[in-house]
C-alpha atoms as a PDB file:
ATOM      1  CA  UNK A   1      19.253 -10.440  18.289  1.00  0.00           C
ATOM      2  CA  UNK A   2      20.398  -7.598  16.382  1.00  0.00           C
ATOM      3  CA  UNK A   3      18.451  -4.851  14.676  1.00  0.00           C
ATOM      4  CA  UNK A   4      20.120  -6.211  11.181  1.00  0.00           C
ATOM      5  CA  UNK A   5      19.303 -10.029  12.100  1.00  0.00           C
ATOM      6  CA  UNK A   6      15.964  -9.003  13.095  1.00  0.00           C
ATOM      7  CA  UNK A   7      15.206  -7.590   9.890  1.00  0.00           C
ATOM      8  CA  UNK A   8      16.854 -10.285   7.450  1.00  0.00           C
ATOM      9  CA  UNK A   9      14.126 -12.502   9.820  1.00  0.00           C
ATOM     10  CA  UNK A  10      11.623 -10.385   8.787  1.00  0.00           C
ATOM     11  CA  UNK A  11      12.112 -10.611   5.292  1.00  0.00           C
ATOM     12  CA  UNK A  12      12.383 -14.359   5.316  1.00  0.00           C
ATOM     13  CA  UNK A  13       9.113 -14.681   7.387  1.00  0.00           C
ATOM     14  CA  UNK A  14       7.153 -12.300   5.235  1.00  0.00           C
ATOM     15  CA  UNK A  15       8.549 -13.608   1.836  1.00  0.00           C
ATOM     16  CA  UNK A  16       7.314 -17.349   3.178  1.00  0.00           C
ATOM     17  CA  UNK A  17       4.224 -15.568   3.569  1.00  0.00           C
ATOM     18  CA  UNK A  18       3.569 -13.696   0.463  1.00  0.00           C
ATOM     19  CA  UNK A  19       5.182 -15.091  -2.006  1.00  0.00           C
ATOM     20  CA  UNK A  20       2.438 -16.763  -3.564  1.00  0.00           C
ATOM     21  CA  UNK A  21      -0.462 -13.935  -3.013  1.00  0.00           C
ATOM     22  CA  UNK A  22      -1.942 -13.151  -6.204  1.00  0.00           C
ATOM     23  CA  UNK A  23      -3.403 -10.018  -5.137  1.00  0.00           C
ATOM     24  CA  UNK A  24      -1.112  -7.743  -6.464  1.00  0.00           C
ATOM     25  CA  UNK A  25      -0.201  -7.764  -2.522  1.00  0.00           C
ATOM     26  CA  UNK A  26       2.868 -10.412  -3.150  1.00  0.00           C
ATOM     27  CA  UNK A  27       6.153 -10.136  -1.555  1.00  0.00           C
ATOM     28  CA  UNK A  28       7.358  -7.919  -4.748  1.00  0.00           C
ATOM     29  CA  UNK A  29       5.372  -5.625  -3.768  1.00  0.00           C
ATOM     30  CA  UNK A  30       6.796  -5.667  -0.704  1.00  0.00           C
ATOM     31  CA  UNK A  31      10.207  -5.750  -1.287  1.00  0.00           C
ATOM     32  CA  UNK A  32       9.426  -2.317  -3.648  1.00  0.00           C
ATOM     33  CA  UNK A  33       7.828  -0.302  -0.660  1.00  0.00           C
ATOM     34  CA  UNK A  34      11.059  -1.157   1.476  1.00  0.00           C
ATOM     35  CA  UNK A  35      13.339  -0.122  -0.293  1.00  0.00           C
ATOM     36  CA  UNK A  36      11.233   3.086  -1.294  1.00  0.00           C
ATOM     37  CA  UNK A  37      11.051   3.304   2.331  1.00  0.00           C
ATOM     38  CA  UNK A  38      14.375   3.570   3.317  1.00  0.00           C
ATOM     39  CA  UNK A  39      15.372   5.706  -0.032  1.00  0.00           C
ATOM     40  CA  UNK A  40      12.897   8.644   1.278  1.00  0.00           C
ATOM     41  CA  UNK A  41      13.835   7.486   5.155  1.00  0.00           C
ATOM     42  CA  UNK A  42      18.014   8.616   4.099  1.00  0.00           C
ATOM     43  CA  UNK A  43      15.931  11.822   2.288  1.00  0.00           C
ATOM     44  CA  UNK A  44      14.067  12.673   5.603  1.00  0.00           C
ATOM     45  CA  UNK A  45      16.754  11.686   8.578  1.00  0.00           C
ATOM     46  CA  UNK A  46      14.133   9.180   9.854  1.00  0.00           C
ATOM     47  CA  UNK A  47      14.245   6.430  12.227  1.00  0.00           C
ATOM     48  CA  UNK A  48      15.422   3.394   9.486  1.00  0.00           C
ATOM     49  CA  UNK A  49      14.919   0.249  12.067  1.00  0.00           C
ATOM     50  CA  UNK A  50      11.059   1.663  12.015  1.00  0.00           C
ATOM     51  CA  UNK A  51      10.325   2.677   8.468  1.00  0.00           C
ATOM     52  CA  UNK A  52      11.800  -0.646   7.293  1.00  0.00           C
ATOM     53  CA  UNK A  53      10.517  -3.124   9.489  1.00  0.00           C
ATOM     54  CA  UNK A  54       6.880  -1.155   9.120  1.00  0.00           C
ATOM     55  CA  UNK A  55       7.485  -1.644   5.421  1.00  0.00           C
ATOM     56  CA  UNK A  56       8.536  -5.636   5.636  1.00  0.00           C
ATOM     57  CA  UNK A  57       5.390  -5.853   7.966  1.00  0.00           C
ATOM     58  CA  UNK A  58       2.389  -3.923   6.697  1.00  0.00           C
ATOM     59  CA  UNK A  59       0.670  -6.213   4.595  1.00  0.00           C
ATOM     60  CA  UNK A  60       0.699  -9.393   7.254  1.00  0.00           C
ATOM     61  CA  UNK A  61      -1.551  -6.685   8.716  1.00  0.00           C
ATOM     62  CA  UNK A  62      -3.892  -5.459   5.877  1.00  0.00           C
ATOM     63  CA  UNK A  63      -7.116  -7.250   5.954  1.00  0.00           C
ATOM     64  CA  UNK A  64      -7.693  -7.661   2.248  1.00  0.00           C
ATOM     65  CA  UNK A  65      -5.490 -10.906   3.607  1.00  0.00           C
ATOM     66  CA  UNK A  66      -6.514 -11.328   6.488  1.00  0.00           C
ATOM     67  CA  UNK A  67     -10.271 -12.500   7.563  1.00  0.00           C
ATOM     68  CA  UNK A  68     -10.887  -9.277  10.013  1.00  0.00           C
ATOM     69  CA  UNK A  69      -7.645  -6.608  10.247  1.00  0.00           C
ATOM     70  CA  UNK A  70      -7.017  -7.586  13.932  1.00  0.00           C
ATOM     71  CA  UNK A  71      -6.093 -10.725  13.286  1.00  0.00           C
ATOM     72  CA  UNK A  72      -3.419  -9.608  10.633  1.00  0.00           C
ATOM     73  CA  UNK A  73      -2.369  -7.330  13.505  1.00  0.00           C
ATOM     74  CA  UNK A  74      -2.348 -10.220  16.100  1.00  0.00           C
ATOM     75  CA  UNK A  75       0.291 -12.113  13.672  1.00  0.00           C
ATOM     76  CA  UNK A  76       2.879  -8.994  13.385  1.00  0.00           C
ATOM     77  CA  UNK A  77       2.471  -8.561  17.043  1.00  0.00           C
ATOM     78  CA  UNK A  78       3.180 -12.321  17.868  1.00  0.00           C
ATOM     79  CA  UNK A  79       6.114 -12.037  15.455  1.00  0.00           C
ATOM     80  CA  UNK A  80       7.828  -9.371  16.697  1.00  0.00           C
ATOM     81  CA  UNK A  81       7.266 -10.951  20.202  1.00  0.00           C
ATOM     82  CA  UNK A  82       9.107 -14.080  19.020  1.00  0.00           C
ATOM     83  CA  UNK A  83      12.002 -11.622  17.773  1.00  0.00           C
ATOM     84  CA  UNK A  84      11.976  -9.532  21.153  1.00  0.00           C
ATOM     85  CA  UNK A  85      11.833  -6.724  19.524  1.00  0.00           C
ATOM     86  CA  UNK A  86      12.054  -3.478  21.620  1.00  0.00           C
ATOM     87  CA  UNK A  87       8.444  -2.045  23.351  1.00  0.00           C
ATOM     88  CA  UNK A  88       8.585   1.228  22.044  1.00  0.00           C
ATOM     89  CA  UNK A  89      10.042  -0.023  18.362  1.00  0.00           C
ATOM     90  CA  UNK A  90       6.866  -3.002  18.355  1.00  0.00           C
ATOM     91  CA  UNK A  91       4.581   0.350  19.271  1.00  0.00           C
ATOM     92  CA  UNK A  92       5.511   2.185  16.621  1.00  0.00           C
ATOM     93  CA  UNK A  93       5.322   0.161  14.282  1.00  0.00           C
ATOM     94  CA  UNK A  94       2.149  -1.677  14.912  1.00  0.00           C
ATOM     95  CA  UNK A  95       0.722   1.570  15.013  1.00  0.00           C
ATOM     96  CA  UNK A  96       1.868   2.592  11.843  1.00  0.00           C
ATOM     97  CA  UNK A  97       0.910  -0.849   9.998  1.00  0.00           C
ATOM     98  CA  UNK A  98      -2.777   0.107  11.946  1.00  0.00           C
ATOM     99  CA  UNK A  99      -3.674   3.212  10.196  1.00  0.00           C
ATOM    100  CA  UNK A 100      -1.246   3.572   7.167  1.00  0.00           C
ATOM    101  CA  UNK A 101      -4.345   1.926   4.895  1.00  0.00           C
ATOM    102  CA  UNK A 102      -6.470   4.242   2.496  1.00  0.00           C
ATOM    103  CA  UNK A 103      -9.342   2.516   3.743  1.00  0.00           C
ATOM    104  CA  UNK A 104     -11.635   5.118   1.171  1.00  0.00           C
ATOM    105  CA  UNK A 105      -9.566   8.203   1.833  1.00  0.00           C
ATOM    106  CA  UNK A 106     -11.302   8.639   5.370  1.00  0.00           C
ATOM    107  CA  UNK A 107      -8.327   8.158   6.996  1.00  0.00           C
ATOM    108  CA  UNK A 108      -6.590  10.665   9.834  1.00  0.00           C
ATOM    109  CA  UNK A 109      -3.261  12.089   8.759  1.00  0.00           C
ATOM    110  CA  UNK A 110      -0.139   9.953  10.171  1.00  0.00           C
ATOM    111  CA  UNK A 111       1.356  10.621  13.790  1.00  0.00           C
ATOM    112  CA  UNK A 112       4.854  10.084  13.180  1.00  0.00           C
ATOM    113  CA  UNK A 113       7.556  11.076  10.031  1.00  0.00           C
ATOM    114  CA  UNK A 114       8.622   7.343   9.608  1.00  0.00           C
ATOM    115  CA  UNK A 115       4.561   6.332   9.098  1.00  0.00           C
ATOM    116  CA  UNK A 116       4.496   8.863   6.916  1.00  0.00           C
ATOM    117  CA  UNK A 117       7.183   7.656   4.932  1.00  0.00           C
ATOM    118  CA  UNK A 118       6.168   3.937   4.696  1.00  0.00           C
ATOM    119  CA  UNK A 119       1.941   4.995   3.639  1.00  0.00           C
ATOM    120  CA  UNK A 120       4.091   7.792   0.842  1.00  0.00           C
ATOM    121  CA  UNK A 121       6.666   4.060  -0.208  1.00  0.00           C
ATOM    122  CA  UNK A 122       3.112   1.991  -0.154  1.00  0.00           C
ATOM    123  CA  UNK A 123       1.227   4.766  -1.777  1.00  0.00           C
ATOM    124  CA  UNK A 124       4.037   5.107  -4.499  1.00  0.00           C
ATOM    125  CA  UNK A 125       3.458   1.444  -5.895  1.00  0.00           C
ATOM    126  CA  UNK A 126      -0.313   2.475  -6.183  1.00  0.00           C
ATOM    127  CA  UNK A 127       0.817   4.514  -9.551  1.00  0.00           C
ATOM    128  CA  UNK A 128       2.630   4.854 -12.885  1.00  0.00           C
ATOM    129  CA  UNK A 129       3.073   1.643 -14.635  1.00  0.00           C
ATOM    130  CA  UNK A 130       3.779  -0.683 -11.602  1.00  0.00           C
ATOM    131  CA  UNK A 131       0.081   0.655 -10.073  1.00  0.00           C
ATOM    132  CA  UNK A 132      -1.609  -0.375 -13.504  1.00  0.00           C
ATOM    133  CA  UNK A 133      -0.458  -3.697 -13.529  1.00  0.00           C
ATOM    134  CA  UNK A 134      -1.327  -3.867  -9.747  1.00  0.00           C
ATOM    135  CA  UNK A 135      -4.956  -2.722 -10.098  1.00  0.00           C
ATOM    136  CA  UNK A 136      -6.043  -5.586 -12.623  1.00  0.00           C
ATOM    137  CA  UNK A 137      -4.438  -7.856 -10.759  1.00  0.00           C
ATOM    138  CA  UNK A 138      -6.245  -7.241  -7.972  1.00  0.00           C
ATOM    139  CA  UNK A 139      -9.301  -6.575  -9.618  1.00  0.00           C
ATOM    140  CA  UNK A 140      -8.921 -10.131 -10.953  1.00  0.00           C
ATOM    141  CA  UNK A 141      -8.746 -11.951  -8.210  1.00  0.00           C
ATOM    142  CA  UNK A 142     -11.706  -9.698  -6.433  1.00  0.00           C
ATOM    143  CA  UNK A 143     -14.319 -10.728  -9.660  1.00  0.00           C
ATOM    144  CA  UNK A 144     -14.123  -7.084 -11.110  1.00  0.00           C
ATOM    145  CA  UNK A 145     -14.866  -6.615 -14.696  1.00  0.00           C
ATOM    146  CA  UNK A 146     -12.195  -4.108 -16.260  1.00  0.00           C
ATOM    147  CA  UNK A 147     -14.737  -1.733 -17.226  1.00  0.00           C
ATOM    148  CA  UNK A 148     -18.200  -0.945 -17.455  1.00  0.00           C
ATOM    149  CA  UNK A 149     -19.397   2.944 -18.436  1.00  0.00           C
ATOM    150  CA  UNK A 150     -22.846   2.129 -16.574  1.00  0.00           C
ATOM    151  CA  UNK A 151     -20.902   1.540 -13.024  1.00  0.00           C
ATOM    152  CA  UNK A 152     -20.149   4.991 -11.952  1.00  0.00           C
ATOM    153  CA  UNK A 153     -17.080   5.708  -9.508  1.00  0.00           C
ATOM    154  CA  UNK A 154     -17.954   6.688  -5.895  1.00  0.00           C
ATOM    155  CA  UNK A 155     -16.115   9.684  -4.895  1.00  0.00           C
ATOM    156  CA  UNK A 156     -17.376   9.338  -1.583  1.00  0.00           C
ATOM    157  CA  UNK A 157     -17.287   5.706   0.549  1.00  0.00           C
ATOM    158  CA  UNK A 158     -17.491   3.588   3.768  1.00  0.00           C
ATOM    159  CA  UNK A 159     -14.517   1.300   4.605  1.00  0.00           C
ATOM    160  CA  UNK A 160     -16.924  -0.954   3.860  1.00  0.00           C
ATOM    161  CA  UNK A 161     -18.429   0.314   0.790  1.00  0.00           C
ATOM    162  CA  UNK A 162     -14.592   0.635  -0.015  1.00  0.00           C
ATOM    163  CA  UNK A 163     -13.473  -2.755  -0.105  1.00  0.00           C
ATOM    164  CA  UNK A 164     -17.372  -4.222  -0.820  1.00  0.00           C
ATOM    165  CA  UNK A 165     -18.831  -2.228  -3.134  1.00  0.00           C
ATOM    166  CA  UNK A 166     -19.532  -3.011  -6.725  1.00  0.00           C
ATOM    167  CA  UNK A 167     -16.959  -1.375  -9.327  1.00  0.00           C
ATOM    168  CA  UNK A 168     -14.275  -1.905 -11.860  1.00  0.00           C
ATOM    169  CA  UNK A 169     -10.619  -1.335 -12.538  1.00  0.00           C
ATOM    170  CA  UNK A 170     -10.782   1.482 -14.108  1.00  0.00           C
ATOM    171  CA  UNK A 171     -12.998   3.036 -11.535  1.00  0.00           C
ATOM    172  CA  UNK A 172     -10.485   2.448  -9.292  1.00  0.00           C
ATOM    173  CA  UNK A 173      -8.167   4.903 -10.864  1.00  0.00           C
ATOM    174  CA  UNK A 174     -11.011   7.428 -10.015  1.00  0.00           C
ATOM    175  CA  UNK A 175     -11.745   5.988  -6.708  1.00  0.00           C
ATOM    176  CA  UNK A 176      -8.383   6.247  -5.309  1.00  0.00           C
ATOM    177  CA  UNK A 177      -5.370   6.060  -7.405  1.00  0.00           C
ATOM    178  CA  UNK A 178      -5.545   9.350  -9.147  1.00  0.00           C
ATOM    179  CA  UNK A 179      -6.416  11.095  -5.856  1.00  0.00           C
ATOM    180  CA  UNK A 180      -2.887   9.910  -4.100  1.00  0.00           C
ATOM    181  CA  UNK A 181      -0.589  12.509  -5.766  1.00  0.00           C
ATOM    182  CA  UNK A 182      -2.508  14.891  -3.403  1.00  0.00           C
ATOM    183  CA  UNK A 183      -2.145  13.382  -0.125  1.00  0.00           C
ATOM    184  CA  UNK A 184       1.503  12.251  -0.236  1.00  0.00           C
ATOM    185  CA  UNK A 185       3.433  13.305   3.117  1.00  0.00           C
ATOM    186  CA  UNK A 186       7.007  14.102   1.938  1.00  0.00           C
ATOM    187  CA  UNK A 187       8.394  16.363  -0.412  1.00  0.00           C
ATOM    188  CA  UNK A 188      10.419  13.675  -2.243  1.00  0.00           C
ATOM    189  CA  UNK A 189       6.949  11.410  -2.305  1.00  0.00           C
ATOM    190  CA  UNK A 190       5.107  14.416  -3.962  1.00  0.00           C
ATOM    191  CA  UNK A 191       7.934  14.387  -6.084  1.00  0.00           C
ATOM    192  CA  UNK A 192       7.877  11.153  -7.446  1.00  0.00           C
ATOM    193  CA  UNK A 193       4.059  11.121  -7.435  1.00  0.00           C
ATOM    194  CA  UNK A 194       3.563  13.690 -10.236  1.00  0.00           C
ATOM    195  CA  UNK A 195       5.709  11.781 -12.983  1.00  0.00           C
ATOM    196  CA  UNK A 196       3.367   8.621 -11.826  1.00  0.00           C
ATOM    197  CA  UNK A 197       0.383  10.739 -11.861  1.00  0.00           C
ATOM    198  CA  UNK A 198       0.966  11.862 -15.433  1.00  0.00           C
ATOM    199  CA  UNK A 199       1.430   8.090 -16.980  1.00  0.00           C
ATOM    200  CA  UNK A 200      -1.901   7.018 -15.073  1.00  0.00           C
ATOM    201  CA  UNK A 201      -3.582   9.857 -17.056  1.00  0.00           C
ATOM    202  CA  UNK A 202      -2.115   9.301 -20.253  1.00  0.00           C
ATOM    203  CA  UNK A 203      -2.643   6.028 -19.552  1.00  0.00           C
ATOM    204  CA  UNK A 204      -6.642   6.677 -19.250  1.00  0.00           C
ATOM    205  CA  UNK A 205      -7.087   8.754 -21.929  1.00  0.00           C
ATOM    206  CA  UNK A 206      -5.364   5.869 -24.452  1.00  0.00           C
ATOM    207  CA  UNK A 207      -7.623   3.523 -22.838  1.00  0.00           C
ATOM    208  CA  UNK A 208     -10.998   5.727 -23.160  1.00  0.00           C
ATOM    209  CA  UNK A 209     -10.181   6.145 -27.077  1.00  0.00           C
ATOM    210  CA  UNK A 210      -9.314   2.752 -27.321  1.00  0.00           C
ATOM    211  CA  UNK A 211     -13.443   1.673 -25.720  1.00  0.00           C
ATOM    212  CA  UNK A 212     -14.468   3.872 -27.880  1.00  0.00           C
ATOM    213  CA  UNK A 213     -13.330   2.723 -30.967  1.00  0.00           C
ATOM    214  CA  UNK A 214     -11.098   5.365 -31.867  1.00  0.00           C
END
């Protein structure tokens, strides 16, 4: 099988998969880091067969969907065993889908330029207007209130306090989504991030007049 029949598999097996998560973690939001993925891959002469297929795979991985994260990493391994892909391809990308996560910000910086390049293309739909919508969808289906001025944001977390603790959607702008301009890997990421970055602030400080009456 072909690198261009493996991935057209890919797509069909994670669409199948996805399509009807109502996380915010749905196959639109995969199909988005893809082909953000392979727009900064052309920027940074990377390795396309890697960033994409990373970027089909990364969220059969994540364990928000998955009961523990090894067995989301069990099912991309067993799938691209079924597609024989390559060993040193299937490495790097299960390592990449392993410790691309934010995870609470504690995470060590990327190995390789294409993992780099799909956490920047995952990162990206974190922010601006797609990254709003995102975070109350996901805050919905997680039992979060939208917002609460008595639950402080955590600036500093666990994994598990992370993904466990108590807080709300807009917290989660503080928690994590207004800290990802500054840790984006490429230039053309950091780019993109700062337009982003702006509307999520704007975007705040309508919202803060707004609970306030004003």
């Amino acid at each position: 099988m072909n690198k261009a029949e493996i991935i057209f598999q890919t797509e069909q097996f994670v669409q199948q998969e996805l399509k009807e998560e109502p996380s915010g973690h749905d196959w639109w939001h995969i199909y988005r880091v893809t082909k953000m993925a392979k727009k900064i891959a052309k920027q940074e002469n990377a390795n396309m067969f890697i960033c994409e297929m990373a970027a089909l795979l990364h969220d059969i991985a994540d364990e928000k969907l998955n009961v523990i994260e090894a067995t989301g990493i069990a099912k991309v391994r067993n799938w691209l065993l079924e597609l024989k892909v390559d060993e040193v391809s299937k490495t790097k990308i299960i390592e990449i889908i392993s410790t691309m996560s934010f995870k609470g910000g504690g995470q060590p910086p990327m190995k390789t330029l294409e993992g780099q390049i799909v956490q920047d293309a995952d990162r990206l739909d974190a922010m601006g207007a797609i990254g709003i919508a995102r975070t109350f969808v996901y805050s919905g289906s997680k039992g979060q209130i939208i917002y609460d001025p008595t639950i402080k944001s955590r600036e500093y977390m666990t994994k598990e306090e992370y993904r466990d603790g108590m807080t709300t959607a807009i917290n989660h702008f503080y928690e994590k989504l207004l800290k990802l301009k500054g840790i984006m890997n490429t230039n053309y990421a950091k780019k993109l991030a700062e337009r982003k970055h702006l509307f999520m602030e704007d975007y705040l400080e309508t919202f803060l007049s707004e609970w306030d009456g004003e």
